[in-house]
N, C-alpha and C. Protein backbone atom coordinates (compact mmCIF):
# COMPACT_ATOMS: atom_id res chain seq x y z
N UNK A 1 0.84 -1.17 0.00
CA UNK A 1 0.00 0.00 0.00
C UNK A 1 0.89 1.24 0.00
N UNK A 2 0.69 2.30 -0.85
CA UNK A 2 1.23 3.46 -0.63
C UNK A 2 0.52 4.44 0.06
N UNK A 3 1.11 5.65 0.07
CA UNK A 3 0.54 7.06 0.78
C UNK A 3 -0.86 7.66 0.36
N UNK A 4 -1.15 6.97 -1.36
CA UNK A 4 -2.81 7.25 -1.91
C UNK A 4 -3.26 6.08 -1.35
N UNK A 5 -3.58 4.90 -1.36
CA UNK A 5 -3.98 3.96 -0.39
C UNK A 5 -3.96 4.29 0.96
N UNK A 6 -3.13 4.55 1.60
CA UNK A 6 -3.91 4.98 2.75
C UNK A 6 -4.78 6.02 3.18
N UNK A 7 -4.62 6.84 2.45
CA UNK A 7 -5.05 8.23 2.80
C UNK A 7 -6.65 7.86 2.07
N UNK A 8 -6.81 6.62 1.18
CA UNK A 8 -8.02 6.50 0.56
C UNK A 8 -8.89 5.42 1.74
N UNK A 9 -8.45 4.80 2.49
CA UNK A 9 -8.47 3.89 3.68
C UNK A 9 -9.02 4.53 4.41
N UNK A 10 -8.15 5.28 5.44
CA UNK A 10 -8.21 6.33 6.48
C UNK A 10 -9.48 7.22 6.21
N UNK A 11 -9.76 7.87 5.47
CA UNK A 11 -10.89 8.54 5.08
C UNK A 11 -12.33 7.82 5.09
N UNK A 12 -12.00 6.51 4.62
CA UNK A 12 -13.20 5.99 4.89
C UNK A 12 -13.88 5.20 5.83
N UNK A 13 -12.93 5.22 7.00
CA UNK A 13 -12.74 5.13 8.25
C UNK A 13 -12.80 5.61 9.22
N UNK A 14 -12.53 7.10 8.67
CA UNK A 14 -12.58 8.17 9.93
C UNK A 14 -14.25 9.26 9.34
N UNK A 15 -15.31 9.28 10.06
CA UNK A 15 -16.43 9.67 9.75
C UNK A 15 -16.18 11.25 9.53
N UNK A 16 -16.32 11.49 8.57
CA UNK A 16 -16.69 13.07 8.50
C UNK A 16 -15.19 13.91 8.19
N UNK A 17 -14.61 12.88 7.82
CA UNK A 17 -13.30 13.45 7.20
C UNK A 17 -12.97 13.17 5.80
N UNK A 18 -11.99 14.04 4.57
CA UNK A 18 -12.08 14.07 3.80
C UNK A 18 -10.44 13.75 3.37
N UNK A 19 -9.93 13.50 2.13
CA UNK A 19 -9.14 13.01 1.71
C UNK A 19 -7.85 14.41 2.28
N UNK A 20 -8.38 15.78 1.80
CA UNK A 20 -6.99 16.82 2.07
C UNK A 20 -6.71 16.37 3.59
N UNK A 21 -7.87 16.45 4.48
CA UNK A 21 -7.35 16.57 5.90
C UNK A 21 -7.11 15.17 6.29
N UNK A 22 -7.04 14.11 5.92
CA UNK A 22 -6.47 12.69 6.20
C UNK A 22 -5.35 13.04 5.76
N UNK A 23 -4.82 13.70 4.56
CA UNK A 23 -3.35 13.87 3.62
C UNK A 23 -2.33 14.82 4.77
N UNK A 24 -3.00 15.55 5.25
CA UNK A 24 -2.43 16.65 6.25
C UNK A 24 -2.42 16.17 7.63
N UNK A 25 -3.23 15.17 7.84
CA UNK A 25 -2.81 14.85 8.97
C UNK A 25 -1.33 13.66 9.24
N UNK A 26 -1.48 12.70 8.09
CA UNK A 26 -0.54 12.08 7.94
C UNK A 26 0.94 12.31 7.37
N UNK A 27 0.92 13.84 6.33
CA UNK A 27 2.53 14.61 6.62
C UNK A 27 2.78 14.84 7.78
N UNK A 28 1.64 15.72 8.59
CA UNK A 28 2.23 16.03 9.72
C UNK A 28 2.92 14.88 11.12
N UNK A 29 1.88 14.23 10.74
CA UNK A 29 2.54 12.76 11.53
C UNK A 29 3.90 12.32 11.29
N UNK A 30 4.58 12.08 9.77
CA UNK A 30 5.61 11.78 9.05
C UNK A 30 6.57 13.15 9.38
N UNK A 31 6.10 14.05 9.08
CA UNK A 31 7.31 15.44 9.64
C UNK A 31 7.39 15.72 11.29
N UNK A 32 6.63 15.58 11.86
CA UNK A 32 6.63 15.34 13.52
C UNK A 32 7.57 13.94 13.91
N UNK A 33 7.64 12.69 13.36
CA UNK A 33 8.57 11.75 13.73
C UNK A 33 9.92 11.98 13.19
N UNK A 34 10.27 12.77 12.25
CA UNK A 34 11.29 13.16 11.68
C UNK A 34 12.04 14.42 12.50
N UNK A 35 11.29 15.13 12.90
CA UNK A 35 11.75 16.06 13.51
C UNK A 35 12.06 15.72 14.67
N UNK A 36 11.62 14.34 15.55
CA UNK A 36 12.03 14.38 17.10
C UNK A 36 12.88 13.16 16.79
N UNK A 37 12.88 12.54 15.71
CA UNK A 37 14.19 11.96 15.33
C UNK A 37 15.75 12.38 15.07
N UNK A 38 15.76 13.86 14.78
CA UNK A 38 16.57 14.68 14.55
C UNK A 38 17.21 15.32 15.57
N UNK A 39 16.63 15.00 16.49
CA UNK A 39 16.63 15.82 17.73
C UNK A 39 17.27 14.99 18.78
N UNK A 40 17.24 14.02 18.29
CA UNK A 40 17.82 12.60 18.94
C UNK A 40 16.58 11.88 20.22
N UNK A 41 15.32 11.91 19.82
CA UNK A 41 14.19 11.57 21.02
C UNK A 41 13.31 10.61 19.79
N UNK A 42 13.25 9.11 20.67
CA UNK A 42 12.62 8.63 20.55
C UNK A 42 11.26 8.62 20.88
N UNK A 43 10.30 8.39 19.67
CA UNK A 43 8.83 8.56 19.38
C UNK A 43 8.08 7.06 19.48
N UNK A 44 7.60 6.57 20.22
CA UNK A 44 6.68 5.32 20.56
C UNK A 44 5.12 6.00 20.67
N UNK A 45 4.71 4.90 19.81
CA UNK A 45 3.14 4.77 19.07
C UNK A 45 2.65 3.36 20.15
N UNK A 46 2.37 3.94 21.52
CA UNK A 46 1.90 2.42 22.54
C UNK A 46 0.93 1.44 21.55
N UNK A 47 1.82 0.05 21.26
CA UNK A 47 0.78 -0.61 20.96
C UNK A 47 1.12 -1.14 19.38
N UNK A 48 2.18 -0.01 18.76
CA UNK A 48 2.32 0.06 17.50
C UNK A 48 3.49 -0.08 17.10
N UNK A 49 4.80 0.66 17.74
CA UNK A 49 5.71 0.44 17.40
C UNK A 49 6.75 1.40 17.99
N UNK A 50 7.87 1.84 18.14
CA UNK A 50 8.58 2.75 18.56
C UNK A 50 9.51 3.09 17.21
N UNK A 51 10.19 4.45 17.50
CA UNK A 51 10.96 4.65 16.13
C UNK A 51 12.20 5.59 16.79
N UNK A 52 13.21 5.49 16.18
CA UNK A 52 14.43 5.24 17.19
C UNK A 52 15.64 6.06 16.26
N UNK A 53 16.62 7.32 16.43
CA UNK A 53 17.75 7.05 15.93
C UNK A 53 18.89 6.60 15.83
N UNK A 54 19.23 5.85 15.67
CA UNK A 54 20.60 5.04 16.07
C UNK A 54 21.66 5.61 15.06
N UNK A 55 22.84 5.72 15.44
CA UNK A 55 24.67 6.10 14.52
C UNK A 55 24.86 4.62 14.49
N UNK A 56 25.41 3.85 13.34
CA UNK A 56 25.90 2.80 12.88
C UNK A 56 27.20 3.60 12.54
N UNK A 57 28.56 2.79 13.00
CA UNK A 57 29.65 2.86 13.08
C UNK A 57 30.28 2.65 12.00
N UNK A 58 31.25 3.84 11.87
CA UNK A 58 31.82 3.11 10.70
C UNK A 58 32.85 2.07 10.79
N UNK A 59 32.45 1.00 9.10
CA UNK A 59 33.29 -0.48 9.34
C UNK A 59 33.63 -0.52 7.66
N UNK A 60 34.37 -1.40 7.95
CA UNK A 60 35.13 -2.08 6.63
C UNK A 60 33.98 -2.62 5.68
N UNK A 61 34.33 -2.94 4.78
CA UNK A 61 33.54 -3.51 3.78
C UNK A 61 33.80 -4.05 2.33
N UNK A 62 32.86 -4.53 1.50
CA UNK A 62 34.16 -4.88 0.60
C UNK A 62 32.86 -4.47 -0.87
N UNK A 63 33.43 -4.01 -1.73
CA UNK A 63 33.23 -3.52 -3.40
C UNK A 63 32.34 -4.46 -3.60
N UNK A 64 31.12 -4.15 -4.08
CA UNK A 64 30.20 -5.21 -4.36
C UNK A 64 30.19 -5.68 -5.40
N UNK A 65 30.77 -4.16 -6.36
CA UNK A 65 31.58 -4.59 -8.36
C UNK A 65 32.68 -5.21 -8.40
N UNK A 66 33.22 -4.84 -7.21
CA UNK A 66 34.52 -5.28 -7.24
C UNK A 66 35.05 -5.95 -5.80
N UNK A 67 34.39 -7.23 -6.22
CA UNK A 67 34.94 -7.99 -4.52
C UNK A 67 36.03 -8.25 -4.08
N UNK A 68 37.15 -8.18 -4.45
CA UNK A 68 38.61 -7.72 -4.09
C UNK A 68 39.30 -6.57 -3.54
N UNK A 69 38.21 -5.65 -3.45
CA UNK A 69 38.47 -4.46 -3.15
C UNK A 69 37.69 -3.84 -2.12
N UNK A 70 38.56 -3.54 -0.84
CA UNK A 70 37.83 -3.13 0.28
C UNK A 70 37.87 -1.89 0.21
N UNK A 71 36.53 -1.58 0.85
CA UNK A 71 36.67 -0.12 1.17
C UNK A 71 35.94 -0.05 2.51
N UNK A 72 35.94 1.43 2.65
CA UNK A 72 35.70 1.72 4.33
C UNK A 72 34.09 2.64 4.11
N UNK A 73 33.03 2.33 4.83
CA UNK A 73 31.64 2.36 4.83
C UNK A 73 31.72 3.56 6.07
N UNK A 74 32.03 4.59 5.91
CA UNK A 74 31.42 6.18 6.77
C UNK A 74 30.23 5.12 7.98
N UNK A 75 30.27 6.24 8.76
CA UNK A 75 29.30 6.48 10.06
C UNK A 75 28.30 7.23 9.67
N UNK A 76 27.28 6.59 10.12
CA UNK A 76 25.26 6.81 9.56
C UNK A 76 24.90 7.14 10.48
N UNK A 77 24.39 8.06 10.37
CA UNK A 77 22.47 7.67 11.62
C UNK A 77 21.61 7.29 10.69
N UNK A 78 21.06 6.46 11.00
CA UNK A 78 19.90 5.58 10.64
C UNK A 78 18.38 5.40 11.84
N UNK A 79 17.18 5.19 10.60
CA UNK A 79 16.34 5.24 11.80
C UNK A 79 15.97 3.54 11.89
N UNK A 80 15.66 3.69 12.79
CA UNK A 80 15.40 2.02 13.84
C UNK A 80 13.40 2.13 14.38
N UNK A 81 12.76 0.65 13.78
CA UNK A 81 11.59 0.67 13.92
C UNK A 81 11.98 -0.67 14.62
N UNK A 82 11.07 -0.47 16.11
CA UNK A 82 10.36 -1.84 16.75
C UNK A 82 8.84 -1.65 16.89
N UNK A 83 8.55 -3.14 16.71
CA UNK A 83 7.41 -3.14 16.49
C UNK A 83 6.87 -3.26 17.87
N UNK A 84 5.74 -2.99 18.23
CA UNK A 84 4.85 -3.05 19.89
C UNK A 84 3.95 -4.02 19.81
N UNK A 85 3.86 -4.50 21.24
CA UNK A 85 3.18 -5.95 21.14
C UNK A 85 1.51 -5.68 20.48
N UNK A 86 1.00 -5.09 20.64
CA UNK A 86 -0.42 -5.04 19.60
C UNK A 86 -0.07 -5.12 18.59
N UNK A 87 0.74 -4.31 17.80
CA UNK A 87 1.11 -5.32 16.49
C UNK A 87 1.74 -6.30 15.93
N UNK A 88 3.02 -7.27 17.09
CA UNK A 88 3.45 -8.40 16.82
C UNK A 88 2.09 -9.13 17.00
N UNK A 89 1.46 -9.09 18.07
CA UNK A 89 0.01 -10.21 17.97
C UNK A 89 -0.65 -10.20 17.10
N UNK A 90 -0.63 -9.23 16.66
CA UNK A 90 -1.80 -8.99 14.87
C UNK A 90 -1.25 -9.84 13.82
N UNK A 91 0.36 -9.62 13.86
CA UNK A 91 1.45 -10.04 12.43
C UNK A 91 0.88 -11.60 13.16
N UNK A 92 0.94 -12.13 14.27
CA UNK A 92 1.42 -13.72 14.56
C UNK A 92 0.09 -14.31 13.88
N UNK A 93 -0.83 -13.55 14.41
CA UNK A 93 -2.25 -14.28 13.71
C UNK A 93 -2.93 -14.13 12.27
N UNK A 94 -1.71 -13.54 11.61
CA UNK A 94 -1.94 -13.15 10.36
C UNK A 94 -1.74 -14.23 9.34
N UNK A 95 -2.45 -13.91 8.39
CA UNK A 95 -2.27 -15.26 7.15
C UNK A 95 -1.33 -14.94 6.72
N UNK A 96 -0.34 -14.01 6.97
CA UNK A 96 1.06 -13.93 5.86
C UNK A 96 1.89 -15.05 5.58
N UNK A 97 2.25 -15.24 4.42
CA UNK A 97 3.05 -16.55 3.92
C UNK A 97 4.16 -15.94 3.65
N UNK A 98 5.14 -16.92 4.81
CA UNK A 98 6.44 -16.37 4.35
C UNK A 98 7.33 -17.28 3.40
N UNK A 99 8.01 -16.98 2.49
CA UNK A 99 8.83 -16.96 1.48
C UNK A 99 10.54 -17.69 1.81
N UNK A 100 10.79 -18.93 1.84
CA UNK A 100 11.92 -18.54 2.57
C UNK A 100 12.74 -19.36 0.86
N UNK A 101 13.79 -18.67 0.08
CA UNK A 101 14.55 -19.18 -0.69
C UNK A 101 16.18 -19.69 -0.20
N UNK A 102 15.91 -21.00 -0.16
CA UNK A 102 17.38 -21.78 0.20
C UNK A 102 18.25 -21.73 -0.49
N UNK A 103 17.97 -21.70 -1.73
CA UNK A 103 18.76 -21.90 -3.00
C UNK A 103 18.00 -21.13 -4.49
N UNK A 104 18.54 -20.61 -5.62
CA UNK A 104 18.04 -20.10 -6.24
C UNK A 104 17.11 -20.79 -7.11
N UNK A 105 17.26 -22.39 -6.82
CA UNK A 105 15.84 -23.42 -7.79
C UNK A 105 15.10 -23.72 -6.65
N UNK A 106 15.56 -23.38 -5.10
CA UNK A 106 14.44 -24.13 -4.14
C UNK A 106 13.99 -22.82 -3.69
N UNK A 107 12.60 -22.82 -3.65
CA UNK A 107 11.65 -21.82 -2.98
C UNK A 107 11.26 -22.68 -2.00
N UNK A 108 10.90 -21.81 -0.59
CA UNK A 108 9.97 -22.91 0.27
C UNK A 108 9.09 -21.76 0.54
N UNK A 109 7.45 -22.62 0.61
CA UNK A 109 6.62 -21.45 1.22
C UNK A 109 6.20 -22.31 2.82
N UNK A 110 6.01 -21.02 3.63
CA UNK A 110 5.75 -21.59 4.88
C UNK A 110 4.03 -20.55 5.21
N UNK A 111 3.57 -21.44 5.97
CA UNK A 111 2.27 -20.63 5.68
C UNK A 111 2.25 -20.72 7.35
């Protein structure tokens, strides 16, 4: 689902609301977690998930064109999502089929 899918969802979900102000409420949601991400403060959605900035260190690495050739991978901040137990219990009871490939002729599906 993308950002028109939801915003087409949400609207028809939330009584008496319309597609601009579902659209505006959900930048502002997306620029409000960004901004207290920046700030270095973690944002938790009870129930849903937490969202986190973490610095990943810089490390060695090696040329993905060129696998003989190492190079050195800079220091990131990156953002970090855990999920909250109302939604691991949702995912566990979910019909999702997972995909697991062993080998590039063996697919396994696990349901």
């Amino acid at each position: 689902m993308n950002k028109a899918g939801l915003i087409e969802k949400l609207t028809e979900r939330v009584p008496g609301s319309n597609k601009k102000q579902v659209e505006a409420l959900i930048d502002a949601l997306v620029e409000t977690i960004i901004e207290e991400l920046k700030a270095a403060r973690k944002v938790n959605i009870v129930g849903f998930g937490s969202f986190e900035a973490k610095k990943r260190h810089a490390r060695g690495g090696i040329n993905p064109q060129n696998p003989t050739q190492r190079i050195q991978i800079p220091e990131v901040v990156v953002a970090k999502f855990k999920t909250g137990k109302t939604l691991k219990d949702a995912l566990k009871n979910s019909e999702l089929k997972v995909i697991t490939q062993v080998k590039p002729e063996e697919t396994q599906i696990t349901e």
